[in-house]
PDB file of N, CA and C in Angstrom:
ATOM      1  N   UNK A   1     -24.329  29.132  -7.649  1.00  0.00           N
ATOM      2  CA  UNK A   1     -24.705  29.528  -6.314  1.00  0.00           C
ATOM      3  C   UNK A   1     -25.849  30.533  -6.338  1.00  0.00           C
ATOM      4  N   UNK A   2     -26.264  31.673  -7.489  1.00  0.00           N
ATOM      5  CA  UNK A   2     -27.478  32.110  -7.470  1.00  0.00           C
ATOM      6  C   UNK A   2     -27.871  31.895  -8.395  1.00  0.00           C
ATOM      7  N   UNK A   3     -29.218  32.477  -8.014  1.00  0.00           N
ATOM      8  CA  UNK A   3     -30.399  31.987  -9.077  1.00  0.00           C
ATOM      9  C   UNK A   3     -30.292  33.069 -10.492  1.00  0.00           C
ATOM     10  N   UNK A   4     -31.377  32.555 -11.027  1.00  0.00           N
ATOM     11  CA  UNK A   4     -31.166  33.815 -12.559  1.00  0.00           C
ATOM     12  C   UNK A   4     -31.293  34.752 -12.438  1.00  0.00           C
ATOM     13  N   UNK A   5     -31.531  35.246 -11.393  1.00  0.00           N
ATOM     14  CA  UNK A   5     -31.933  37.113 -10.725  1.00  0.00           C
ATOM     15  C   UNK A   5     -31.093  37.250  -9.926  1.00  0.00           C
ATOM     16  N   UNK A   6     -29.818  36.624  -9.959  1.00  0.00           N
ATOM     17  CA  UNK A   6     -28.514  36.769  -9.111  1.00  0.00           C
ATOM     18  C   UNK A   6     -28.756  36.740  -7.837  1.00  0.00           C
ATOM     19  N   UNK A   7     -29.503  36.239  -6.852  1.00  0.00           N
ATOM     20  CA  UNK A   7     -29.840  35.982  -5.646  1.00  0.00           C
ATOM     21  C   UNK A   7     -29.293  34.652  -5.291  1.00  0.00           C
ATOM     22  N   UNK A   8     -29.036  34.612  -4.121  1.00  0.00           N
ATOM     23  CA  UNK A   8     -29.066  33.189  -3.539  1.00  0.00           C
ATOM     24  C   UNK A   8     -30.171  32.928  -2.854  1.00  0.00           C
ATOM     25  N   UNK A   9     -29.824  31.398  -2.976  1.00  0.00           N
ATOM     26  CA  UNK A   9     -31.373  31.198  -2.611  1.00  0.00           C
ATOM     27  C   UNK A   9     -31.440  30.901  -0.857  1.00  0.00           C
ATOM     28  N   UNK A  10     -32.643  30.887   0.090  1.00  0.00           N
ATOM     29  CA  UNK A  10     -32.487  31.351   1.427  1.00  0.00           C
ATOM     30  C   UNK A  10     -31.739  30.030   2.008  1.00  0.00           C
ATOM     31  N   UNK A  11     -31.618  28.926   1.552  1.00  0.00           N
ATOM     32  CA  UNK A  11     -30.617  27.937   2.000  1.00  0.00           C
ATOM     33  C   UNK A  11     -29.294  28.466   1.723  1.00  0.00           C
ATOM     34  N   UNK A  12     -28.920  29.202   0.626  1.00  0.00           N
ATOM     35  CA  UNK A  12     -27.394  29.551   0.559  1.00  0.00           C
ATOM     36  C   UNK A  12     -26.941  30.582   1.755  1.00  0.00           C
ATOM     37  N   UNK A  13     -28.165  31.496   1.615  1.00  0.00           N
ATOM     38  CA  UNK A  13     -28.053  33.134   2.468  1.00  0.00           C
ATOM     39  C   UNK A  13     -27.680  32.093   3.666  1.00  0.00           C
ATOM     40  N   UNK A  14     -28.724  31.465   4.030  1.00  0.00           N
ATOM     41  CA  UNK A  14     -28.435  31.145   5.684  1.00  0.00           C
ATOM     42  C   UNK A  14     -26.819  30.077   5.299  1.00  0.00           C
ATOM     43  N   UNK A  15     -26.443  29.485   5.160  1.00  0.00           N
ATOM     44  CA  UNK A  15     -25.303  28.887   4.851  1.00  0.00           C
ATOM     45  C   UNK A  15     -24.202  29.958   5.048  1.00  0.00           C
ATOM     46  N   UNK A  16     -24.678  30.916   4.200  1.00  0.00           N
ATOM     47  CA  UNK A  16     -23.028  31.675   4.044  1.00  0.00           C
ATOM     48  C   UNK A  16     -23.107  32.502   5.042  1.00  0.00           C
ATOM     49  N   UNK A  17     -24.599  32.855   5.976  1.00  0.00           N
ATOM     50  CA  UNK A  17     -24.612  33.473   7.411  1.00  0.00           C
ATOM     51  C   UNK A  17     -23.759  32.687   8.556  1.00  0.00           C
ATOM     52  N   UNK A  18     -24.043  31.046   8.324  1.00  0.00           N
ATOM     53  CA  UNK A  18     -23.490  30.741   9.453  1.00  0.00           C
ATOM     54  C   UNK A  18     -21.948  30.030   8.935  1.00  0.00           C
ATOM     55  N   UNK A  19     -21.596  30.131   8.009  1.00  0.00           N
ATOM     56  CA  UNK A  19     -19.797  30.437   7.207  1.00  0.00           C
ATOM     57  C   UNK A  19     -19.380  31.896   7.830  1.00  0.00           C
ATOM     58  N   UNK A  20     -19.950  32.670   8.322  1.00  0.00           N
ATOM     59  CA  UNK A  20     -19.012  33.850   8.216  1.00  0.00           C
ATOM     60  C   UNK A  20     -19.387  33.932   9.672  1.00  0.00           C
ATOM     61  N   UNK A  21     -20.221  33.496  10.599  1.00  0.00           N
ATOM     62  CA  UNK A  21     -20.228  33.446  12.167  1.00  0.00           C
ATOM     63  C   UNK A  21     -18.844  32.523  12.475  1.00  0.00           C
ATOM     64  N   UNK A  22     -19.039  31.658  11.724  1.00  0.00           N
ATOM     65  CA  UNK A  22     -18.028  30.521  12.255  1.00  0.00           C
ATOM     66  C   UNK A  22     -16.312  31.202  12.188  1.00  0.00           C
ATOM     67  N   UNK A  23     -16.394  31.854  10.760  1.00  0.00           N
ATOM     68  CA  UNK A  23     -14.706  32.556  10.552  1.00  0.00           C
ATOM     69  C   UNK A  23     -14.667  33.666  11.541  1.00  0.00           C
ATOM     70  N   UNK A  24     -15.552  34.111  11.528  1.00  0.00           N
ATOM     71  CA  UNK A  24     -15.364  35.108  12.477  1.00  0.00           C
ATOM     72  C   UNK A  24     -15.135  35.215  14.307  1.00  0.00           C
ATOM     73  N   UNK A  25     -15.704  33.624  14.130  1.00  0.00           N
ATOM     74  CA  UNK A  25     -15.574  33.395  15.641  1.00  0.00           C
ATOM     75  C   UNK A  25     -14.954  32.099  15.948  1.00  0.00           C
ATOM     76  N   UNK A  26     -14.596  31.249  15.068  1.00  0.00           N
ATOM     77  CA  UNK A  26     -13.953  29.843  14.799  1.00  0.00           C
ATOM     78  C   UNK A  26     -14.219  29.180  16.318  1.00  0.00           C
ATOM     79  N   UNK A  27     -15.650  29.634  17.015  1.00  0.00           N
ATOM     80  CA  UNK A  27     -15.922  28.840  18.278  1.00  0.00           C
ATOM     81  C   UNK A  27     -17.062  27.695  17.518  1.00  0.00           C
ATOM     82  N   UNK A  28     -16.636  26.585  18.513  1.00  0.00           N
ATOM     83  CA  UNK A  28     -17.394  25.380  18.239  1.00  0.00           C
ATOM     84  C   UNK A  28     -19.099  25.094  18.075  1.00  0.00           C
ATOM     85  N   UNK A  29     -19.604  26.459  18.928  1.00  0.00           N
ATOM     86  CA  UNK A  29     -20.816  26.201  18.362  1.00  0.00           C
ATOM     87  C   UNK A  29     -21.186  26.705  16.938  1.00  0.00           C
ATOM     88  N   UNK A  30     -20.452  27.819  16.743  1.00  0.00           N
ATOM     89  CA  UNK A  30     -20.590  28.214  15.320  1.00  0.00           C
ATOM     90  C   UNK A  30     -20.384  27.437  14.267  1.00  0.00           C
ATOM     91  N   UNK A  31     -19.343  26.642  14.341  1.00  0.00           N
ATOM     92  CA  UNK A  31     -19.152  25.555  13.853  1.00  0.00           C
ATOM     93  C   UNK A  31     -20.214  24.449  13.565  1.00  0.00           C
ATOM     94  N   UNK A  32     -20.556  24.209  14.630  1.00  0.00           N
ATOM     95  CA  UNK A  32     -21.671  22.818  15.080  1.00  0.00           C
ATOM     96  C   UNK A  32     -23.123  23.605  14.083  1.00  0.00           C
ATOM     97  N   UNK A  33     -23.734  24.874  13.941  1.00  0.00           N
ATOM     98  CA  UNK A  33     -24.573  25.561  13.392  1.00  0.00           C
ATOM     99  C   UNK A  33     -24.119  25.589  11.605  1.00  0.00           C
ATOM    100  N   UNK A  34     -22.590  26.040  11.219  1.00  0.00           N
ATOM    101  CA  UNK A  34     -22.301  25.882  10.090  1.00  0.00           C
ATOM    102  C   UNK A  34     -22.611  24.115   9.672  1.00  0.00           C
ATOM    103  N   UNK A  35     -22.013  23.375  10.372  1.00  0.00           N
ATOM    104  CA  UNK A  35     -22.188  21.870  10.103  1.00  0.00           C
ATOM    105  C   UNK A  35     -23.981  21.383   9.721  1.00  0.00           C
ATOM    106  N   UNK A  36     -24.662  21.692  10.533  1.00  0.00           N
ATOM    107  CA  UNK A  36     -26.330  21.519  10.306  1.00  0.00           C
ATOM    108  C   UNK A  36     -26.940  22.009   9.703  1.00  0.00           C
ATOM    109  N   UNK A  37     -26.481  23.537   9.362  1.00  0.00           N
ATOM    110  CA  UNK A  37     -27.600  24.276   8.356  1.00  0.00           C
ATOM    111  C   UNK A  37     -26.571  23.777   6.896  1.00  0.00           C
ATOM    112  N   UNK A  38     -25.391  23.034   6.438  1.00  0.00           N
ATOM    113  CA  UNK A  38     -24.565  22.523   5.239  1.00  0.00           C
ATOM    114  C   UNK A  38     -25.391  21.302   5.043  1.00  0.00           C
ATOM    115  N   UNK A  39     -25.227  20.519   6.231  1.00  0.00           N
ATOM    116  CA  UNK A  39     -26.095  19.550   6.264  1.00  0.00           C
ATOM    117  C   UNK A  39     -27.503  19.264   5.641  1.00  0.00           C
ATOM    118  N   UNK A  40     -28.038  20.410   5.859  1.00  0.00           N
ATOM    119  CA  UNK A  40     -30.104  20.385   5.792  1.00  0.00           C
ATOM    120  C   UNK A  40     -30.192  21.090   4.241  1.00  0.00           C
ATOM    121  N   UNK A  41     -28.976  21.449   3.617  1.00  0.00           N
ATOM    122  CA  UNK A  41     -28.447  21.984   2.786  1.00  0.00           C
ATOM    123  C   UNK A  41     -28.464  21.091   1.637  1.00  0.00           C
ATOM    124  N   UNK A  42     -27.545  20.090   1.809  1.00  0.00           N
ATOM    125  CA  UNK A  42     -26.915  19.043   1.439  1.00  0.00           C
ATOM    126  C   UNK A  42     -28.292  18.233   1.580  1.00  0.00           C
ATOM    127  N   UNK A  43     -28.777  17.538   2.627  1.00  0.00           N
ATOM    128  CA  UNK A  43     -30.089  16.756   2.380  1.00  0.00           C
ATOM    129  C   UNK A  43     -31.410  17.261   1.363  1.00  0.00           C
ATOM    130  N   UNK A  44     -31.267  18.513   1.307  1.00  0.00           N
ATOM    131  CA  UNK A  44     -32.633  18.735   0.465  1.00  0.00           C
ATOM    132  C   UNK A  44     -32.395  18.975  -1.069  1.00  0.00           C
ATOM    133  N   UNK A  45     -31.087  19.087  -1.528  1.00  0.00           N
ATOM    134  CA  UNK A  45     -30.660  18.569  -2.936  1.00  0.00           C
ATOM    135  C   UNK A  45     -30.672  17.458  -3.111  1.00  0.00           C
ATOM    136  N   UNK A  46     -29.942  16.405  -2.461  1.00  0.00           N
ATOM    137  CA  UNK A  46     -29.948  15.347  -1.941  1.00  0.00           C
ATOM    138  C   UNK A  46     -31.877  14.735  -2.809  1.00  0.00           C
ATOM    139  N   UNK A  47     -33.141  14.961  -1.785  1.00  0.00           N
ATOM    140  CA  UNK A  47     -34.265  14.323  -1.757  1.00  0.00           C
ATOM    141  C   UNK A  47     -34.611  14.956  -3.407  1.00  0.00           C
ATOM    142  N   UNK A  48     -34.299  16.334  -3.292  1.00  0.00           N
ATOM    143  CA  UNK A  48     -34.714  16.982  -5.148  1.00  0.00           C
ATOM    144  C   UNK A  48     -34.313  16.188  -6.029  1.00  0.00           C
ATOM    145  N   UNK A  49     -33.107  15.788  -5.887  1.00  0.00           N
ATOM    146  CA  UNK A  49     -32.457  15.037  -7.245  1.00  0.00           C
ATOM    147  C   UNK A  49     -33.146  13.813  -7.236  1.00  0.00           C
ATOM    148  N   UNK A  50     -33.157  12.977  -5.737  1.00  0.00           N
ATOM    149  CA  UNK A  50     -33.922  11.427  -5.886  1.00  0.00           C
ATOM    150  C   UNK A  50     -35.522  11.999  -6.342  1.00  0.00           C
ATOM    151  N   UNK A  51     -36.447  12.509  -5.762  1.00  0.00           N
ATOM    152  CA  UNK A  51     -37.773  12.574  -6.345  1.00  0.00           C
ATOM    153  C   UNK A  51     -37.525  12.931  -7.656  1.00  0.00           C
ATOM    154  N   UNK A  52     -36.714  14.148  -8.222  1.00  0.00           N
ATOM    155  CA  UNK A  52     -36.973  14.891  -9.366  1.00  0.00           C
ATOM    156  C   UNK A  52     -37.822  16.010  -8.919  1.00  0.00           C
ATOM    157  N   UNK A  53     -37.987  16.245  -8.244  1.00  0.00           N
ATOM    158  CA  UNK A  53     -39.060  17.415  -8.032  1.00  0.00           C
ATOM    159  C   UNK A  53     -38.458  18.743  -8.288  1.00  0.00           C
ATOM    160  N   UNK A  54     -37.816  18.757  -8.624  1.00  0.00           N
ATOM    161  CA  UNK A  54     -37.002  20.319  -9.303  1.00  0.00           C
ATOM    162  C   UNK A  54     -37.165  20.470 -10.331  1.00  0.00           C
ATOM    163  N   UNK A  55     -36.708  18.855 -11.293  1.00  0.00           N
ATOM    164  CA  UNK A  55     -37.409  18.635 -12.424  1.00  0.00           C
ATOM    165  C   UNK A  55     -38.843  18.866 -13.081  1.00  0.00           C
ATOM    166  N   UNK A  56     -39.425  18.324 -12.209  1.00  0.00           N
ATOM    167  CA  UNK A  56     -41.104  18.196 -12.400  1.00  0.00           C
ATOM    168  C   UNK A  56     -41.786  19.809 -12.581  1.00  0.00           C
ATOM    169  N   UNK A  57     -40.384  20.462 -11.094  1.00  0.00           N
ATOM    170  CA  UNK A  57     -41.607  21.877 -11.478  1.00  0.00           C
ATOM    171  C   UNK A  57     -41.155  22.849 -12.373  1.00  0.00           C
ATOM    172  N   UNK A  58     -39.555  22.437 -13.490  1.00  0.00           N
ATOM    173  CA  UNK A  58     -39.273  23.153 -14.553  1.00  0.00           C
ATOM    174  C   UNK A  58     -40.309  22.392 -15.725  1.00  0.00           C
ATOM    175  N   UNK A  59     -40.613  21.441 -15.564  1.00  0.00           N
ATOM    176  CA  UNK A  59     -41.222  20.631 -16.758  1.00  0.00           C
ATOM    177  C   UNK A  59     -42.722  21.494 -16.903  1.00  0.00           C
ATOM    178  N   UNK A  60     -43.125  22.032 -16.214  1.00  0.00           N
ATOM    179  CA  UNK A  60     -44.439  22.536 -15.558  1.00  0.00           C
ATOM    180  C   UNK A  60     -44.472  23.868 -15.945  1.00  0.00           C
ATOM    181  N   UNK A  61     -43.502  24.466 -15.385  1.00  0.00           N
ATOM    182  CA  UNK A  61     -43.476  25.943 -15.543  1.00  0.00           C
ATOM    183  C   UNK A  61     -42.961  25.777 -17.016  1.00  0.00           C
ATOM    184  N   UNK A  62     -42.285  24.917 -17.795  1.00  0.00           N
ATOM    185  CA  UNK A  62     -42.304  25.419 -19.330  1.00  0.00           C
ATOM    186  C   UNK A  62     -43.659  24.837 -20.116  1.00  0.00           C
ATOM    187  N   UNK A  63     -44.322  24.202 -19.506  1.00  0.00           N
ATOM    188  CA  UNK A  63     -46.070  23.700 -20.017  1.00  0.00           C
ATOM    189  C   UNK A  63     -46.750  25.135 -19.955  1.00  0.00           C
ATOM    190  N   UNK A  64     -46.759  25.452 -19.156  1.00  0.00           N
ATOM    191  CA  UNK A  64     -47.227  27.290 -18.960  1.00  0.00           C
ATOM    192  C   UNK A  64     -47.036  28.130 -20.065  1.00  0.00           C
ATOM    193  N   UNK A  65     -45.635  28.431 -19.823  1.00  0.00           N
ATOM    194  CA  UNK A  65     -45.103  29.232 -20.260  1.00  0.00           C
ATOM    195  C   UNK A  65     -45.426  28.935 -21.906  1.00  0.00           C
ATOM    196  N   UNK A  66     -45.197  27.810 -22.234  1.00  0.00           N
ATOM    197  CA  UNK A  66     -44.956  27.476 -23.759  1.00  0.00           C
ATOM    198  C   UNK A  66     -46.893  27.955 -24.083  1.00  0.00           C
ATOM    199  N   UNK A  67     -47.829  27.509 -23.110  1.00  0.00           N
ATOM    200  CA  UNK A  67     -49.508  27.385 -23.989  1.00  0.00           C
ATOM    201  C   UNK A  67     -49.405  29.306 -23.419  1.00  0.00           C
ATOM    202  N   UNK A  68     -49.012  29.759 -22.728  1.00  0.00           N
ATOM    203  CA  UNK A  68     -49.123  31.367 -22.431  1.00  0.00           C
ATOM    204  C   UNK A  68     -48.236  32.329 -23.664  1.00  0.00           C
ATOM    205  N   UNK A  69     -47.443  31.570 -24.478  1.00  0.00           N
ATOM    206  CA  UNK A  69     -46.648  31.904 -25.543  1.00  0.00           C
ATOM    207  C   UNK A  69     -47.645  32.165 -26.321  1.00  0.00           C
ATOM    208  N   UNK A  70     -48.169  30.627 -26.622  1.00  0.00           N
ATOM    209  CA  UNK A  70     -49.181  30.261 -27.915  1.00  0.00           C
ATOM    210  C   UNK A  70     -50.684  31.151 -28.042  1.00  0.00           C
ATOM    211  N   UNK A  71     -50.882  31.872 -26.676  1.00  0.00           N
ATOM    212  CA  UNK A  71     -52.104  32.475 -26.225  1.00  0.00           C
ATOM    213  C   UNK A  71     -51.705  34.304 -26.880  1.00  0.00           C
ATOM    214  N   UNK A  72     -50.384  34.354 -26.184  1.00  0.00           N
ATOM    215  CA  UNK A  72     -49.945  35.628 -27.034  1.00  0.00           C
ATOM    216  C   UNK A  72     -49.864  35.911 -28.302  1.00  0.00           C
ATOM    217  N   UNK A  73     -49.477  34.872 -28.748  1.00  0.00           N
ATOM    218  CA  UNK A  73     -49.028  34.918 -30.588  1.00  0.00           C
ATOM    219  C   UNK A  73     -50.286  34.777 -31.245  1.00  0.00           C
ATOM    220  N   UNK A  74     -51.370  33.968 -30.784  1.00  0.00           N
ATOM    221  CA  UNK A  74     -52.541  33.828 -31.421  1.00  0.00           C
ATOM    222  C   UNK A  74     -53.816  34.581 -29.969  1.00  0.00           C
ATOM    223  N   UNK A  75     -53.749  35.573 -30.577  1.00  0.00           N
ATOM    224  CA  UNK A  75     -54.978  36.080 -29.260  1.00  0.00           C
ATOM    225  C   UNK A  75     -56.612  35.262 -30.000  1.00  0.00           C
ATOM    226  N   UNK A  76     -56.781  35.575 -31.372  1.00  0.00           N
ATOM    227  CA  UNK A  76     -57.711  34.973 -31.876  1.00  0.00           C
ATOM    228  C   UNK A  76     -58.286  33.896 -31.748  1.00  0.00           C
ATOM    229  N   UNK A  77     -57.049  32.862 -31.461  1.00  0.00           N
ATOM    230  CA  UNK A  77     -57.355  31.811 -31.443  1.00  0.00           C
ATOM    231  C   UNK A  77     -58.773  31.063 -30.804  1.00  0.00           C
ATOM    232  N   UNK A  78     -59.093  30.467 -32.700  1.00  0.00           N
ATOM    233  CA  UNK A  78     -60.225  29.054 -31.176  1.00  0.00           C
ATOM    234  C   UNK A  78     -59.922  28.862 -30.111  1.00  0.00           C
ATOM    235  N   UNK A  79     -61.561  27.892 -29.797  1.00  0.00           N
ATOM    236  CA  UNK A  79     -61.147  26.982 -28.064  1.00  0.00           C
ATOM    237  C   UNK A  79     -60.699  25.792 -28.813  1.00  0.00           C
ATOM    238  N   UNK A  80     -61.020  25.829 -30.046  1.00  0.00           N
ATOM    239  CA  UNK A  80     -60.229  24.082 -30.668  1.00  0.00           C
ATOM    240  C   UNK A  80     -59.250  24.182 -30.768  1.00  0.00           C
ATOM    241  N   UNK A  81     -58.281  25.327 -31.098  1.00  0.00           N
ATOM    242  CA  UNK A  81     -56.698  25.548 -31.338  1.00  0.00           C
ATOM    243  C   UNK A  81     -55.939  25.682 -30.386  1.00  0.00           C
ATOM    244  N   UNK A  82     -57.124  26.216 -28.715  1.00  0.00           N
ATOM    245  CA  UNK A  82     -56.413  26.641 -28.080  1.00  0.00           C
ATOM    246  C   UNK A  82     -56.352  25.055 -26.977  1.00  0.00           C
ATOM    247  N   UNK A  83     -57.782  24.248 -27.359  1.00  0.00           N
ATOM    248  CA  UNK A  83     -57.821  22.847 -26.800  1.00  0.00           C
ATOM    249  C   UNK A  83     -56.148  22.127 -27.235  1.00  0.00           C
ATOM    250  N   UNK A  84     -56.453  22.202 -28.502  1.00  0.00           N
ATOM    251  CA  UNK A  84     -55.139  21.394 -29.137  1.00  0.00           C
ATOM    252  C   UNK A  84     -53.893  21.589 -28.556  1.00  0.00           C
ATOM    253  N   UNK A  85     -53.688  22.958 -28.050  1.00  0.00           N
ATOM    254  CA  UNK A  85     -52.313  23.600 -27.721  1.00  0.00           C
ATOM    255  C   UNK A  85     -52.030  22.862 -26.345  1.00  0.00           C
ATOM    256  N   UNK A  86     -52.572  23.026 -26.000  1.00  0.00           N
ATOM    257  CA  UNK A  86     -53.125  22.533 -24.161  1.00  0.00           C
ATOM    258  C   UNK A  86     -52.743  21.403 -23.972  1.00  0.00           C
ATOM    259  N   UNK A  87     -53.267  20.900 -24.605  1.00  0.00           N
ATOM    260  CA  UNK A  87     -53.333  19.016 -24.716  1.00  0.00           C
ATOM    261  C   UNK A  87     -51.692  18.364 -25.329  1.00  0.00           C
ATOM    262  N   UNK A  88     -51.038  19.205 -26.281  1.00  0.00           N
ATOM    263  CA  UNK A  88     -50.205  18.979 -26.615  1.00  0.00           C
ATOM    264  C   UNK A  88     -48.978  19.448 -26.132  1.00  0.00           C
ATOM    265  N   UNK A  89     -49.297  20.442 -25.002  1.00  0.00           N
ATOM    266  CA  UNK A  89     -48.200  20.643 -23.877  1.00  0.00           C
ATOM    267  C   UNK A  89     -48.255  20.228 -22.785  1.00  0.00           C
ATOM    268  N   UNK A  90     -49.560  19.679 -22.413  1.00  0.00           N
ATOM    269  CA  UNK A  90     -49.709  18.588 -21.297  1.00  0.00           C
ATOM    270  C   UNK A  90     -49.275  16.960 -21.349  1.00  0.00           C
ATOM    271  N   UNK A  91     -49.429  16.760 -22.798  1.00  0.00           N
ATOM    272  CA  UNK A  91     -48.768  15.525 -23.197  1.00  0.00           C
ATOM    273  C   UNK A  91     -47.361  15.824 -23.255  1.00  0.00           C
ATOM    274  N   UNK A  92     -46.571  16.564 -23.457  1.00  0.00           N
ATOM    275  CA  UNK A  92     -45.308  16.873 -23.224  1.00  0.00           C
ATOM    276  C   UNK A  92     -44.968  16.413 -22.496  1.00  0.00           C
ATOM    277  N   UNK A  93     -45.438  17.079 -21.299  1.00  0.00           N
ATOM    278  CA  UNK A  93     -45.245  17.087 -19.665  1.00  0.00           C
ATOM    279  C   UNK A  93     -45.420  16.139 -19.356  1.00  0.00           C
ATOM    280  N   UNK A  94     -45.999  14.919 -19.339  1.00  0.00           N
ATOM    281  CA  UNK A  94     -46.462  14.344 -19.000  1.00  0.00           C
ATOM    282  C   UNK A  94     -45.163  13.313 -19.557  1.00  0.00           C
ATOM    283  N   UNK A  95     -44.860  13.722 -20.836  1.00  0.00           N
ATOM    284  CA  UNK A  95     -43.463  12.320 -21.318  1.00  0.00           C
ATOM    285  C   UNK A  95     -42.428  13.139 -20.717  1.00  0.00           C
ATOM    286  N   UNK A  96     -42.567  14.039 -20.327  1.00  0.00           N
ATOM    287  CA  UNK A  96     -41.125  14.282 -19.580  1.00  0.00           C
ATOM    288  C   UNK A  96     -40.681  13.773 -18.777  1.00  0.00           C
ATOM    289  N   UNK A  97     -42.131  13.944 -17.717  1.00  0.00           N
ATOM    290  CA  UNK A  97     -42.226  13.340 -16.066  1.00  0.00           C
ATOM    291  C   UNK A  97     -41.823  11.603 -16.294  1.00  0.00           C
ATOM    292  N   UNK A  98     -42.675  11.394 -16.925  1.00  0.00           N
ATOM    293  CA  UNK A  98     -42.480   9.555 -17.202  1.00  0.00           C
ATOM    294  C   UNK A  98     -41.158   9.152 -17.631  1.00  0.00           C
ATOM    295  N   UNK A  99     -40.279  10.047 -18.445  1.00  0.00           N
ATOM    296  CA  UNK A  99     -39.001  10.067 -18.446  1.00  0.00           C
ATOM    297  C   UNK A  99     -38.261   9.969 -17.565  1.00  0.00           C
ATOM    298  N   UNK A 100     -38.665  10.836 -16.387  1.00  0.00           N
ATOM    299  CA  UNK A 100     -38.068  10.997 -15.026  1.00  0.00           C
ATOM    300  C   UNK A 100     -37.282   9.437 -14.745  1.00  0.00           C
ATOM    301  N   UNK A 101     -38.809   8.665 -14.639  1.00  0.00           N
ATOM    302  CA  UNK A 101     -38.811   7.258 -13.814  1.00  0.00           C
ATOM    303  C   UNK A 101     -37.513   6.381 -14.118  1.00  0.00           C
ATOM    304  N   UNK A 102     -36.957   6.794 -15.553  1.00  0.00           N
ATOM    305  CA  UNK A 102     -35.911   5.737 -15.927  1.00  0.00           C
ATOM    306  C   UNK A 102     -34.456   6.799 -16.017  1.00  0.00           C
ATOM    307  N   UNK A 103     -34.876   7.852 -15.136  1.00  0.00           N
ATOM    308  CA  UNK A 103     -33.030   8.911 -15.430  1.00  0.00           C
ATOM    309  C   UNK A 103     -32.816   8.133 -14.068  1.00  0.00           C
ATOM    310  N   UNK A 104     -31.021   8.207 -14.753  1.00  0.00           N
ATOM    311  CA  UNK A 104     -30.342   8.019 -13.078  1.00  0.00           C
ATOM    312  C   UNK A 104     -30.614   8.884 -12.009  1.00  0.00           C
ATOM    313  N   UNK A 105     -30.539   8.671 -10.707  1.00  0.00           N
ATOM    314  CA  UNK A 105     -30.534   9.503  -9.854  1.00  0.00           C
ATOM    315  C   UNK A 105     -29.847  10.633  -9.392  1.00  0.00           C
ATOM    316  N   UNK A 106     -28.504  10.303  -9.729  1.00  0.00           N
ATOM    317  CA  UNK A 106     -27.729  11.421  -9.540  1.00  0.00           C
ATOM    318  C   UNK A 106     -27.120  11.464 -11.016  1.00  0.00           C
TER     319      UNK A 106
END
């Protein structure tokens, strides 16, 4: 339920805002508000998991992270070492994503 910095994320916050209107007031519109914001909740994991796009942008942010590693450890480095690095974490990425196409959906 939170993220790695122990937060929830603003779909949960608002979720557990309109969970605790509803207990607190167990009237039907609160209800009808808990039901739609679970809902819009539920649909946008829902579209993440079918695109992968949650996927795509961890696959991405570790392409970064991994050539911003390689940039630290070697400050010296060539533009040929640092070409190579690049290219070989973009090709990563790139078989990850294409991986995507054949994972199940859920």
């Amino acid at each position: 339920m939170f993220s790695s910095g122990g937060e929830m994320s603003n779909a949960q916050l608002f979720q557990q805002v309109a969970l605790l209107r509803w207990l607190s007031s167990q009237s039907d519109a609160d209800r009808k508000l808990l039901a739609a914001v679970t809902g819009v909740q539920v649909g946008g994991e829902l579209l993440n998991r079918i695109t992968g796009q949650g996927k795509v942008d961890a696959y991405k942010r570790d392409c970064i992270l991994s050539v911003a590693g390689f940039l630290q450890k070697n400050p010296r480095a060539s533009q040929a070492q640092i070409n190579a690095e690049v290219e070989k974490n973009v090709l990563l990425f790139a078989a990850r994503v294409k991986a995507l196409e054949t994972a199940p959906l859920l």
